[in-house]
N, C-alpha and C. Protein backbone atom coordinates (compact mmCIF):
# COMPACT_ATOMS: atom_id res chain seq x y z
N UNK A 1 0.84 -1.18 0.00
CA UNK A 1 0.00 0.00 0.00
C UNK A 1 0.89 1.24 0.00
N UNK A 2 0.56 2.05 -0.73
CA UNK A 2 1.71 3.39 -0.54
C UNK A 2 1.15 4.23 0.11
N UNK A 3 2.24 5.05 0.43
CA UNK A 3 1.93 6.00 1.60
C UNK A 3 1.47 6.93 0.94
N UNK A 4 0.18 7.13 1.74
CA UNK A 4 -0.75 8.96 1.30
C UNK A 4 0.51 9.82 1.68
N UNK A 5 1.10 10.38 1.99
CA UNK A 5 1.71 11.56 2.58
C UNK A 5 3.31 11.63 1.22
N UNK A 6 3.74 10.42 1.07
CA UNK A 6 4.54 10.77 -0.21
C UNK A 6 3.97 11.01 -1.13
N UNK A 7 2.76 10.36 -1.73
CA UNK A 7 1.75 10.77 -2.88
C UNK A 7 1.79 12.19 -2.90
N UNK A 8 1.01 12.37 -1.96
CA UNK A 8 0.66 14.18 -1.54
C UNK A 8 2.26 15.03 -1.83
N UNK A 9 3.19 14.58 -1.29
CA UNK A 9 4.17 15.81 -1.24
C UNK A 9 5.02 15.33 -2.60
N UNK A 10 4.40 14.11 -3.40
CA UNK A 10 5.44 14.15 -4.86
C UNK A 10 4.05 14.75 -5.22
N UNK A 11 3.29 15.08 -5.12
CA UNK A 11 2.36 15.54 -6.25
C UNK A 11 2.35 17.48 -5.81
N UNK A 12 2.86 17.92 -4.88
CA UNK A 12 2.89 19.07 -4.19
C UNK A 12 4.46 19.55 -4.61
N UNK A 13 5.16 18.45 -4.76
CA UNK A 13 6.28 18.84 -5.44
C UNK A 13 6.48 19.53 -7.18
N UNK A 14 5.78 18.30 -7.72
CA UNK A 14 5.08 18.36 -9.41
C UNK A 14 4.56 19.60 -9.47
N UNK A 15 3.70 19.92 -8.92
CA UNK A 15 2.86 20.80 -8.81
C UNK A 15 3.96 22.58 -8.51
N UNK A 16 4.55 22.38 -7.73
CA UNK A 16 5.56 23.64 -7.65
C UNK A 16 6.48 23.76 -8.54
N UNK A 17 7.11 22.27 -9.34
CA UNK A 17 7.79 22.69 -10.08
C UNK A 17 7.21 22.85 -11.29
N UNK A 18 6.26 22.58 -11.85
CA UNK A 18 5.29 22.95 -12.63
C UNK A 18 5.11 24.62 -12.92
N UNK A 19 5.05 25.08 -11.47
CA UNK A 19 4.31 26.26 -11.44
C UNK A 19 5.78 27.25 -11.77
N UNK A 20 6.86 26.92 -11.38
CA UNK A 20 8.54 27.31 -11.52
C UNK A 20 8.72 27.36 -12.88
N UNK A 21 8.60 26.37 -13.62
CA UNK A 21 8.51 26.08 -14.76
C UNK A 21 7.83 27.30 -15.93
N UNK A 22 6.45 27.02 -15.76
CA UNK A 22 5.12 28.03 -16.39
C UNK A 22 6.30 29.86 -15.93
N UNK A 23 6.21 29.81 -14.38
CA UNK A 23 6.61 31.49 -14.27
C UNK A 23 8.25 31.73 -15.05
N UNK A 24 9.10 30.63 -15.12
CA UNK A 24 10.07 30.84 -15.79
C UNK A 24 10.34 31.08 -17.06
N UNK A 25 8.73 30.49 -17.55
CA UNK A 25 8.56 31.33 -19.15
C UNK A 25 8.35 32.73 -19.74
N UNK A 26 7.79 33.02 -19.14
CA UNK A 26 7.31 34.74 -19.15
C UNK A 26 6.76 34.48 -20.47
N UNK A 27 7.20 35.64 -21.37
CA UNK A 27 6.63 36.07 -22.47
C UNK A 27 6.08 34.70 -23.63
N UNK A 28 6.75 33.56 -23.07
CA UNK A 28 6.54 32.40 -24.37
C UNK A 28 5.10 32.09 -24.10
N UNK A 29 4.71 31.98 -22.71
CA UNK A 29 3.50 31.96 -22.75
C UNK A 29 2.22 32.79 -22.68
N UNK A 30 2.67 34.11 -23.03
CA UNK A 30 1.48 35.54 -23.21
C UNK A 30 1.24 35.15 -24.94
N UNK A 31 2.06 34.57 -25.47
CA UNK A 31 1.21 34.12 -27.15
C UNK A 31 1.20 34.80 -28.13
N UNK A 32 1.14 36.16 -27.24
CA UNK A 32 0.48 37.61 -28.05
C UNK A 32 1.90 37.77 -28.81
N UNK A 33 2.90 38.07 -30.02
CA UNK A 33 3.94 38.64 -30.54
C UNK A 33 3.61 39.85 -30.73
N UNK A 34 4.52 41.05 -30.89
CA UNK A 34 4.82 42.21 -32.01
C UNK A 34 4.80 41.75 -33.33
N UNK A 35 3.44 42.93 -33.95
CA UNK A 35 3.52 42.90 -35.65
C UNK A 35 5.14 43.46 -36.13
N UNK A 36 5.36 43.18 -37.04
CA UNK A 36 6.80 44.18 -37.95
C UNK A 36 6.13 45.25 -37.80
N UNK A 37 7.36 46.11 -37.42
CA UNK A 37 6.86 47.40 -37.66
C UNK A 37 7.42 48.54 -39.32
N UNK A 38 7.95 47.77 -40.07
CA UNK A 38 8.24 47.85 -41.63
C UNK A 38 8.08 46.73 -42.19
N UNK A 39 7.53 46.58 -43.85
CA UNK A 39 7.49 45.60 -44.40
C UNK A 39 8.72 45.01 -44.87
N UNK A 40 8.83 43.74 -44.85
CA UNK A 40 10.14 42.56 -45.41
C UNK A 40 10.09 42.62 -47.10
N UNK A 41 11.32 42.38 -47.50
CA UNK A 41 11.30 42.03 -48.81
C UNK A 41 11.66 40.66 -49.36
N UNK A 42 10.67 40.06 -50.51
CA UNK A 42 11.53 38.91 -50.79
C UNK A 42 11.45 38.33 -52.30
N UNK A 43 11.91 37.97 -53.04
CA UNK A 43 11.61 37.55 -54.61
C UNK A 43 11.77 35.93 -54.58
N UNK A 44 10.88 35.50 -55.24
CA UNK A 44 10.50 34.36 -55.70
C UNK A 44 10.64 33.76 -57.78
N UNK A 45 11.14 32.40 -57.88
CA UNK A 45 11.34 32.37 -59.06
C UNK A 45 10.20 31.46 -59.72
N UNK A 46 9.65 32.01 -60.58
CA UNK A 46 8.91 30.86 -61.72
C UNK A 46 9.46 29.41 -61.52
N UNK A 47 8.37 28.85 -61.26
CA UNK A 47 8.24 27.13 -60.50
C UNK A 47 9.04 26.23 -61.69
N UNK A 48 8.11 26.38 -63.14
CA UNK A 48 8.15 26.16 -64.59
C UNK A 48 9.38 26.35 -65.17
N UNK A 49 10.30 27.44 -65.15
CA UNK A 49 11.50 27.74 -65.92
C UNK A 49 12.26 28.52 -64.63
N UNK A 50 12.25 28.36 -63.68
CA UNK A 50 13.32 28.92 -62.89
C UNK A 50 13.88 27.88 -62.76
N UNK A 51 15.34 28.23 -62.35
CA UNK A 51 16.72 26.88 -62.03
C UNK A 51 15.85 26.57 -60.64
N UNK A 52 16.21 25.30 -60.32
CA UNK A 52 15.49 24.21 -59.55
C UNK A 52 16.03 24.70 -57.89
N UNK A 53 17.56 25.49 -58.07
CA UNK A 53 18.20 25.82 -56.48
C UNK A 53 17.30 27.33 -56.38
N UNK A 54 16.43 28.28 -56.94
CA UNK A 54 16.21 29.42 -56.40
C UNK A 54 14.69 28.92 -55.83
N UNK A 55 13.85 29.42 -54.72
CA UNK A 55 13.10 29.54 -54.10
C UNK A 55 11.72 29.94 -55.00
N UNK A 56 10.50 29.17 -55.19
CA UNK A 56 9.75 29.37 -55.97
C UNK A 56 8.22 29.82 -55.23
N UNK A 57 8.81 29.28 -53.71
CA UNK A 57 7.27 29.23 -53.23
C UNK A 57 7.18 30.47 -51.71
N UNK A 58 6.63 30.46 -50.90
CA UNK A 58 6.24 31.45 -50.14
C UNK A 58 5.76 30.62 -48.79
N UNK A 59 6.41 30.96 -47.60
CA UNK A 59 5.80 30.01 -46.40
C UNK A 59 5.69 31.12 -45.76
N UNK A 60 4.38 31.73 -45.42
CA UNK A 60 3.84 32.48 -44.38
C UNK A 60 4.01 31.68 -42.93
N UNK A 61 3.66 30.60 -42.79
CA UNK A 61 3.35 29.65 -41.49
C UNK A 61 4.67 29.81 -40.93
N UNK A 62 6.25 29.92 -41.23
CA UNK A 62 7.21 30.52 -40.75
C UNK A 62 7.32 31.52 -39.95
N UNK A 63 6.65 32.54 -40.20
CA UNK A 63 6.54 34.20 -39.19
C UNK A 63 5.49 33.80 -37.84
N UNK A 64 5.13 32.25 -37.36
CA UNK A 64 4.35 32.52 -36.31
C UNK A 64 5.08 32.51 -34.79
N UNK A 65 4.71 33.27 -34.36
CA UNK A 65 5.31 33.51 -33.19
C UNK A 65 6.71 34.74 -33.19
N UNK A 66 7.87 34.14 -33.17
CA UNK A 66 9.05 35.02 -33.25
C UNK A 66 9.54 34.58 -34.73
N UNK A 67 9.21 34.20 -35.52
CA UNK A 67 9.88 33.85 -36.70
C UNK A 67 9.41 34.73 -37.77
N UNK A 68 9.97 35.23 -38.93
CA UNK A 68 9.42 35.48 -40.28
C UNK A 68 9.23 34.73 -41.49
N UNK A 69 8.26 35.12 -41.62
CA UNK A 69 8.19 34.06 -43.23
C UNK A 69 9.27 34.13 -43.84
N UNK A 70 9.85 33.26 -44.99
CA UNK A 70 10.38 32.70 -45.97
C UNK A 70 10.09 32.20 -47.21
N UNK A 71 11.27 32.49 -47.86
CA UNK A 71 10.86 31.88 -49.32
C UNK A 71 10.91 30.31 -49.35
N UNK A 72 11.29 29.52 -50.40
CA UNK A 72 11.03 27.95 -49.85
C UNK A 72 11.01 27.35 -50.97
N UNK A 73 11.79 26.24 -51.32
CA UNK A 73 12.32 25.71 -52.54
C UNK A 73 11.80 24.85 -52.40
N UNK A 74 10.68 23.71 -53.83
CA UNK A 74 9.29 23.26 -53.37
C UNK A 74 10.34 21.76 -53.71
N UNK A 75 11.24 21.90 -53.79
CA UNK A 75 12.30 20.16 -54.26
C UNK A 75 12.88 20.12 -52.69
N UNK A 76 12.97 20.85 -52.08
CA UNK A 76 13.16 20.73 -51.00
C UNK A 76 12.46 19.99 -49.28
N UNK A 77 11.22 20.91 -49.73
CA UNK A 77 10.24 20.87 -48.25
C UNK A 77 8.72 21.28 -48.94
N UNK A 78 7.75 20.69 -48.42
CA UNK A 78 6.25 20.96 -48.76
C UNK A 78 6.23 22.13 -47.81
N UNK A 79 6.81 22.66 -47.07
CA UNK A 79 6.18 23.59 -46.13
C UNK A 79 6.36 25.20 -46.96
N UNK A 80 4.98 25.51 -47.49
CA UNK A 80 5.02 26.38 -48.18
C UNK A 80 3.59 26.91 -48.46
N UNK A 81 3.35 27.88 -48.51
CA UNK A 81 1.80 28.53 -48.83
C UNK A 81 1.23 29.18 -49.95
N UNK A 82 1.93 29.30 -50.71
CA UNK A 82 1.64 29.54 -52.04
C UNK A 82 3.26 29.85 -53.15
N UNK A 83 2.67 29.17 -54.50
CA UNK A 83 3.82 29.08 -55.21
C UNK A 83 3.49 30.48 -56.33
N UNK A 84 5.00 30.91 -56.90
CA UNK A 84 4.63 32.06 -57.84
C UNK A 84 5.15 31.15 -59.21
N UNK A 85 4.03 31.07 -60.23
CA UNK A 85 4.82 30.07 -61.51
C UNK A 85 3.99 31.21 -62.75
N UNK A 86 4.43 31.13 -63.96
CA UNK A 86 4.42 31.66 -65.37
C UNK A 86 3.16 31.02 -65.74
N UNK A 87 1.77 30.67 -66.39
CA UNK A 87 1.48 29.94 -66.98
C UNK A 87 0.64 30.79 -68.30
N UNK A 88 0.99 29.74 -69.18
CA UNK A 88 0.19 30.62 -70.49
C UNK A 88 0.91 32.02 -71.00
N UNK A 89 2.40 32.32 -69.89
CA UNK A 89 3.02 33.90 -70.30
C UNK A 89 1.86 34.46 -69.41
N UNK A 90 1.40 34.01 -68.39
CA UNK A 90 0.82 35.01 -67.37
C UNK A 90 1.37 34.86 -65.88
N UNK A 91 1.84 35.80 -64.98
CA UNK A 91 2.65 35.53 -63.51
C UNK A 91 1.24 35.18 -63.40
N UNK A 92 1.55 34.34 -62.11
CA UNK A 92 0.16 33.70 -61.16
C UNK A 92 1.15 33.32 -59.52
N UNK A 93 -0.35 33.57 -58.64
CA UNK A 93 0.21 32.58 -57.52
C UNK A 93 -0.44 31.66 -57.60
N UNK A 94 -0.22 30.77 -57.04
CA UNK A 94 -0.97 28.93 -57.14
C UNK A 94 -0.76 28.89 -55.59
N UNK A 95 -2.42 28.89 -55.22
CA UNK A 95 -2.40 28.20 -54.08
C UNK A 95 -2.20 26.78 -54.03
N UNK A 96 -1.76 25.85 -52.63
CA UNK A 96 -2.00 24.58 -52.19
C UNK A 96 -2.92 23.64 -53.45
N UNK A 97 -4.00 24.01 -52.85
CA UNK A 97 -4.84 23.29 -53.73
C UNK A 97 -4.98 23.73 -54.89
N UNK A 98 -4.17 24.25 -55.63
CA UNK A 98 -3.97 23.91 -57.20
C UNK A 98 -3.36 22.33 -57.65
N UNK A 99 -2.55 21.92 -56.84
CA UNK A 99 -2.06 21.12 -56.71
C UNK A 99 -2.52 19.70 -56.34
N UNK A 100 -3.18 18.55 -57.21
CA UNK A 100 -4.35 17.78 -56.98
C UNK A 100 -3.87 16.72 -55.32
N UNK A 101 -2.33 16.63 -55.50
CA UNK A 101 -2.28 15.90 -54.22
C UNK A 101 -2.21 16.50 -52.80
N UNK A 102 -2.02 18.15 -53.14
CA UNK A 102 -2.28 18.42 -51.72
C UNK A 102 -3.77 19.17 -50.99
N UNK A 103 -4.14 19.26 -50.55
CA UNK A 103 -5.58 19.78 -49.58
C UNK A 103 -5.44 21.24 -50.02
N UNK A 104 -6.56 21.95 -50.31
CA UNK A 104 -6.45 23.19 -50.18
C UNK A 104 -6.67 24.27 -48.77
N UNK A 105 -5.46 24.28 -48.52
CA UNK A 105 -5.96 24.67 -46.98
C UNK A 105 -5.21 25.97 -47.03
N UNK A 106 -4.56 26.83 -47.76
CA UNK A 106 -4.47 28.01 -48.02
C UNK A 106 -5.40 29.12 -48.62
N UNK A 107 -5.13 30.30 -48.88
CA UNK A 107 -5.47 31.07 -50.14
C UNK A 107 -5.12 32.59 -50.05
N UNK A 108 -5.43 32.70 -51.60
CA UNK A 108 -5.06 34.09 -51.87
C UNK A 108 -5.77 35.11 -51.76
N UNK A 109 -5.97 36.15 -51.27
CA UNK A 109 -6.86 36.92 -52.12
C UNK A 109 -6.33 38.56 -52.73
N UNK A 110 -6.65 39.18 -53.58
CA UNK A 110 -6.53 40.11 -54.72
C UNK A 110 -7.04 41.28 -53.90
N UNK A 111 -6.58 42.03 -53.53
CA UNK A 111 -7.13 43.53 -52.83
C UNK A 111 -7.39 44.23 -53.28
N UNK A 112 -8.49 45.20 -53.29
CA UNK A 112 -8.44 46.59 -53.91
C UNK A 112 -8.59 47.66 -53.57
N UNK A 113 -7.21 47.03 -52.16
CA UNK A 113 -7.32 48.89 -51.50
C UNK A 113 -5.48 48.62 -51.92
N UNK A 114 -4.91 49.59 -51.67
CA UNK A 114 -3.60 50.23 -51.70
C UNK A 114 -2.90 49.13 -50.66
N UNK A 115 -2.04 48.77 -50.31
CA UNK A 115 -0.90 47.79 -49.48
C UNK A 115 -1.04 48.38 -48.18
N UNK A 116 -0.64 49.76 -48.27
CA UNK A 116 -0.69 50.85 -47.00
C UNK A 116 -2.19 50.95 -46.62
N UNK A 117 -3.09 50.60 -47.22
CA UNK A 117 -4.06 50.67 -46.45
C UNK A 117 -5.12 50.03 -45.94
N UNK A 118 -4.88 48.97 -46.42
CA UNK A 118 -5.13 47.65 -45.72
C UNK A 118 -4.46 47.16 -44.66
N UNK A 119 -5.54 47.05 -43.42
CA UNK A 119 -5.59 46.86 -42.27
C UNK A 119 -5.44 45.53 -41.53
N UNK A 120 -6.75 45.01 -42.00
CA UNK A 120 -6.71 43.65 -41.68
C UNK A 120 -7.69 43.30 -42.50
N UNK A 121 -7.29 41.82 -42.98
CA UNK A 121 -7.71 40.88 -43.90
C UNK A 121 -8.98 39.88 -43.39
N UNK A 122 -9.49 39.30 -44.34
CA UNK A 122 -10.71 38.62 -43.88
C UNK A 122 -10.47 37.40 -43.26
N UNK A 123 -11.01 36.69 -42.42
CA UNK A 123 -10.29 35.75 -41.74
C UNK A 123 -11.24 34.41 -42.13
N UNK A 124 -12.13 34.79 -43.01
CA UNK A 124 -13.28 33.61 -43.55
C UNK A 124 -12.56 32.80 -44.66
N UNK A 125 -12.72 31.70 -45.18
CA UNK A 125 -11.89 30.81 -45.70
C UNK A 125 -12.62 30.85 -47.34
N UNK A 126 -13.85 30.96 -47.07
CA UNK A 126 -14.48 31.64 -48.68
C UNK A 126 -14.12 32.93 -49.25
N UNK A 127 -13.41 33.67 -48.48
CA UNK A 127 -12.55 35.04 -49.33
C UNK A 127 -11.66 35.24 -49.75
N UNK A 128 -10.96 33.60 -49.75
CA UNK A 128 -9.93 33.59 -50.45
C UNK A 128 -10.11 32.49 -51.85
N UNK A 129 -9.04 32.70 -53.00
CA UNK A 129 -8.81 31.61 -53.46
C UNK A 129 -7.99 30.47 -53.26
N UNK A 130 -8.56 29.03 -53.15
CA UNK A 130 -8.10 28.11 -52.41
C UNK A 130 -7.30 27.23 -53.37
N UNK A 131 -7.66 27.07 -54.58
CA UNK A 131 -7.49 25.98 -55.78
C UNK A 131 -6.90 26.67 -56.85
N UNK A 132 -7.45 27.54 -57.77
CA UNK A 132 -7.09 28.50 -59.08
C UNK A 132 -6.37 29.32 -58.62
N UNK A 133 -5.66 29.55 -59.91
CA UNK A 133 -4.20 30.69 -60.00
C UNK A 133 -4.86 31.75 -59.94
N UNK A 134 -4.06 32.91 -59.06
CA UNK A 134 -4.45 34.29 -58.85
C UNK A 134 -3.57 35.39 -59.53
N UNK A 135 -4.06 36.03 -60.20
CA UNK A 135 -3.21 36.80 -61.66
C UNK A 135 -2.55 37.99 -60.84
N UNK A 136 -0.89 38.01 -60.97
CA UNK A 136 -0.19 38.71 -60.61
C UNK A 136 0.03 39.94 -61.38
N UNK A 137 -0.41 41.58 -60.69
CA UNK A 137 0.08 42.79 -60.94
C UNK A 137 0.75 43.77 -60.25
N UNK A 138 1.75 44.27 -60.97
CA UNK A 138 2.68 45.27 -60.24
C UNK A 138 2.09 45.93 -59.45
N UNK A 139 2.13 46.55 -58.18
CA UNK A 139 1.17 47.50 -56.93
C UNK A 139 -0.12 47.05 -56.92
N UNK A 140 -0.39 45.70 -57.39
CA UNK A 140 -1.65 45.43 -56.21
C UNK A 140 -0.94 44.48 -55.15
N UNK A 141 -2.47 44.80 -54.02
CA UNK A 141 -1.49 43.64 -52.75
C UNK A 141 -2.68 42.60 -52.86
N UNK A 142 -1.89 41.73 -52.22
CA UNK A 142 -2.73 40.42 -52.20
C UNK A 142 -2.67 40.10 -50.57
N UNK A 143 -3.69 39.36 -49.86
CA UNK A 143 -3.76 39.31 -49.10
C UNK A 143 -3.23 37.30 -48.62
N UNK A 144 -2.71 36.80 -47.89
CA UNK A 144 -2.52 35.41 -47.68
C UNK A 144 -2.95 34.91 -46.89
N UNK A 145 -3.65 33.88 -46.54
CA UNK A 145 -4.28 33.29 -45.66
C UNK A 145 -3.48 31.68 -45.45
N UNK A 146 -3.03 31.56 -44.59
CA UNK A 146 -1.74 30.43 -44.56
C UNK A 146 -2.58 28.92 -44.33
N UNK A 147 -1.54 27.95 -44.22
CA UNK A 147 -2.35 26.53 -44.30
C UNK A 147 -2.18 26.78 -42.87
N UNK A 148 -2.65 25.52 -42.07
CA UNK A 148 -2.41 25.43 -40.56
C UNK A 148 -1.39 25.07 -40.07
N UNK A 149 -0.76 25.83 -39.08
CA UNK A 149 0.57 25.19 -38.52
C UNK A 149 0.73 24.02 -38.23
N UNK A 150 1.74 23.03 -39.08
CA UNK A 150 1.74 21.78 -38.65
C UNK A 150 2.36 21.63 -37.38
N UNK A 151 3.24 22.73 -36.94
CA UNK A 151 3.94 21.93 -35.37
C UNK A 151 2.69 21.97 -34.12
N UNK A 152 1.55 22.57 -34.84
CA UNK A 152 0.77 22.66 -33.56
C UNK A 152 -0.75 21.52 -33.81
N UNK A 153 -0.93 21.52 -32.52
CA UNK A 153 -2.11 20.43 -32.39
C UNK A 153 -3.08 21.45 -32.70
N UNK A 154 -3.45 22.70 -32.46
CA UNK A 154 -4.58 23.28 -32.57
C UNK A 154 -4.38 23.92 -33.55
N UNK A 155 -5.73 23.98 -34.28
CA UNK A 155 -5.57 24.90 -35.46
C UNK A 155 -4.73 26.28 -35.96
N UNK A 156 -3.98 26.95 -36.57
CA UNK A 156 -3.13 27.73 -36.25
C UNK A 156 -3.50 28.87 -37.45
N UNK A 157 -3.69 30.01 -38.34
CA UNK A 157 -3.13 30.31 -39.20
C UNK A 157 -2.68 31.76 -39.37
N UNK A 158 -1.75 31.87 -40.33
CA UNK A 158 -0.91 32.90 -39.78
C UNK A 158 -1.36 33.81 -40.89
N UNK A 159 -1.49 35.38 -41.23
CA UNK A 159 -1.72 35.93 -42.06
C UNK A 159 -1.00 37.16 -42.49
N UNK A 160 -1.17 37.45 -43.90
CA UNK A 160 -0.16 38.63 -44.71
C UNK A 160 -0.60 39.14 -45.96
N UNK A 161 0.03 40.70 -45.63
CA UNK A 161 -0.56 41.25 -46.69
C UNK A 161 0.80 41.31 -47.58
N UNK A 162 0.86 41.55 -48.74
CA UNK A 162 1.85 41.55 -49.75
C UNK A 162 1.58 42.75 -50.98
N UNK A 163 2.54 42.90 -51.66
CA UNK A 163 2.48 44.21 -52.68
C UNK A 163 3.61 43.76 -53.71
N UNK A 164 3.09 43.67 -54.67
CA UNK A 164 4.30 43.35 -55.83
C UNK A 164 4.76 44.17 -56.75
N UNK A 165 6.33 44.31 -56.06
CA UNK A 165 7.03 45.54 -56.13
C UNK A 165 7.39 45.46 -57.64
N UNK A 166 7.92 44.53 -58.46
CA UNK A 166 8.23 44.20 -59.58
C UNK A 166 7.87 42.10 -60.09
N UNK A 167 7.95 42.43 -61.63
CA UNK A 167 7.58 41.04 -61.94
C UNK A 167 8.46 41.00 -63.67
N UNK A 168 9.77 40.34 -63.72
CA UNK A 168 10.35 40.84 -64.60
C UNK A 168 11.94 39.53 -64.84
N UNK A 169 12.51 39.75 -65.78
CA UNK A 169 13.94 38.73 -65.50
C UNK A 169 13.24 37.58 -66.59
N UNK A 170 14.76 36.62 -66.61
CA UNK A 170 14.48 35.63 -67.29
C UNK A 170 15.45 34.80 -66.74
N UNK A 171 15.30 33.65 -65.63
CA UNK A 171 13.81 33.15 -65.56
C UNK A 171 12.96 34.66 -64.91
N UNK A 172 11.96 34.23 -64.81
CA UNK A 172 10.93 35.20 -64.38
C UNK A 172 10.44 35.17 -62.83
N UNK A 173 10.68 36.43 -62.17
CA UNK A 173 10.60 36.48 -60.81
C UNK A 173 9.63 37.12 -60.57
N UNK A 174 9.42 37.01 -59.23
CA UNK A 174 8.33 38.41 -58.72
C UNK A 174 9.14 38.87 -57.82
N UNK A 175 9.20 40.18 -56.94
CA UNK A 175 9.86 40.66 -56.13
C UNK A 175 8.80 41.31 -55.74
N UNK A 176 8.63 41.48 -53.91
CA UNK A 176 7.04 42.01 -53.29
C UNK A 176 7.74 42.25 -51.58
N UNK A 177 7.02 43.04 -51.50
CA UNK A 177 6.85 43.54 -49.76
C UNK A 177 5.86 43.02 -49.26
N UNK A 178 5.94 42.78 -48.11
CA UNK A 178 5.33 41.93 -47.01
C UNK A 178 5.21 42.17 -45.43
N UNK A 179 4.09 42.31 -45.08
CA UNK A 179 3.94 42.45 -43.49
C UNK A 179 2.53 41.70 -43.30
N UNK A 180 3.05 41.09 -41.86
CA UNK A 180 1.95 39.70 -41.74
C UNK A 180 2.16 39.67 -40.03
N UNK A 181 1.06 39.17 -39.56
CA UNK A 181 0.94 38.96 -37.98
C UNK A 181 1.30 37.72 -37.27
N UNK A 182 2.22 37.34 -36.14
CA UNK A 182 2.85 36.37 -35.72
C UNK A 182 1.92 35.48 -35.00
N UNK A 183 0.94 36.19 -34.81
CA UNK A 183 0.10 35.69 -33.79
C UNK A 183 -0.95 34.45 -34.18
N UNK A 184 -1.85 33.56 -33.73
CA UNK A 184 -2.56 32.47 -33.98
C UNK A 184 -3.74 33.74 -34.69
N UNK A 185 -4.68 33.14 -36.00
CA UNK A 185 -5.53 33.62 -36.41
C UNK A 185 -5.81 35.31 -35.95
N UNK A 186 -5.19 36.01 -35.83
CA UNK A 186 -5.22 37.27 -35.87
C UNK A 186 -4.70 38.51 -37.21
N UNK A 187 -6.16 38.75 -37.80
CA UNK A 187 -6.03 39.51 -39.42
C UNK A 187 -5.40 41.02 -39.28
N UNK A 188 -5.35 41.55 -38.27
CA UNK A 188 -4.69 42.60 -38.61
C UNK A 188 -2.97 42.85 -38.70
N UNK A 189 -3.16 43.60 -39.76
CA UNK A 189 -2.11 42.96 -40.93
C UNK A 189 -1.50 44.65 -41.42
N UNK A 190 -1.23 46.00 -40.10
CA UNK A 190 -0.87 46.91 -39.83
C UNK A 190 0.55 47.22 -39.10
N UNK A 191 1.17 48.19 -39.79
CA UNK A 191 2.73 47.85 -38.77
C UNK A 191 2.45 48.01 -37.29
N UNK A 192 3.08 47.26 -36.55
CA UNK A 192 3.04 47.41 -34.88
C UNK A 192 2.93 49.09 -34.23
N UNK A 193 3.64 49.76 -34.93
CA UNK A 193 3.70 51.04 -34.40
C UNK A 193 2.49 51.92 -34.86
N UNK A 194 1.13 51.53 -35.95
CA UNK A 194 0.21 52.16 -36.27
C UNK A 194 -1.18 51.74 -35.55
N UNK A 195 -1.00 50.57 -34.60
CA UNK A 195 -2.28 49.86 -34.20
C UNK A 195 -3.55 50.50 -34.45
């Protein structure tokens, strides 16, 4: 039979160092991050005719928490949220589900306010495009709606607004600015210092 009184003081022990533990985290567990307070830059190459070592695709799900998104070479790693490819001689992004073997659990959407003045993005999953290519133009922004964080058990998604600064070269690139929120499902998508 075991003794009640060690039970009690290993579980009173657990329990304090538990609680040592949790207060020794501080900020990892408030959740909440800082937006950027300037937008990032980054260029991406045509999927189709870019050399196979430059970066073709776009991983928003990277910037959650303390991290920033990245570009993302699709011979490399699936972890990526939308690809920029040529088709027909037209730039496009290709969400996820363009792609028949993977889920469409991203999307795009096409803005028609100014980069700077878009705030925050829609957080509904029908306002974006999930499957079809979204037609790329110089100074419009597009808004991203990311797949779900795979390191997490609970649903996660991270979001960004974008502006495409140029679309030009051979192979054919896009080059775009970017500011996006670290935080779990939170659309506002404003530099930190304008809340």
């Amino acid at each position: 039979m075991a003794n009640p009184r060690f039970r009690s003081g290993h579980s009173k022990a657990l329990l304090l160092f538990t609680l040592a533990v949790l207060s020794g985290c501080g900020s990892d567990l408030d959740l909440t991050y800082p937006r950027p307070s300037e937008p990032f830059e980054a260029t991406v190459y045509d999927l189709l005719a870019g050399p196979i070592e430059r970066p073709s695709a776009f991983d928003v799900v990277s910037g959650r928490g303390r991290g920033v998104p990245r570009t993302a070479r699709v011979d490399q790693s699936d972890g990526w949220d939308v690809i920029f490819a040529v088709l027909d001689g037209d730039p496009v992004w290709l969400p996820r589900g363009f792609f028949e073997s993977l889920e469409p659990t991203t999307g795009i959407l096409a803005l028609d306010l100014d980069f700077d003045a878009v705030r925050r993005l829609p957080s509904d999953r029908e306002s974006y495009e999930a499957e079809d290519p979204v037609p790329l133009t110089v100074g419009r922004a597009y808004g991203i709606r990311s797949r779900p964080d795979p390191s997490l058990a609970l649903p996660c998604r991270i979001y960004a607004k974008l502006v495409i600064d140029s679309i030009g070269g051979d192979p054919r690139y896009v080059h775009f600015r970017y500011l996006w929120n670290p935080n779990c499902d939170d659309t506002n998508v404003t530099p930190e210092e304008e809340q």
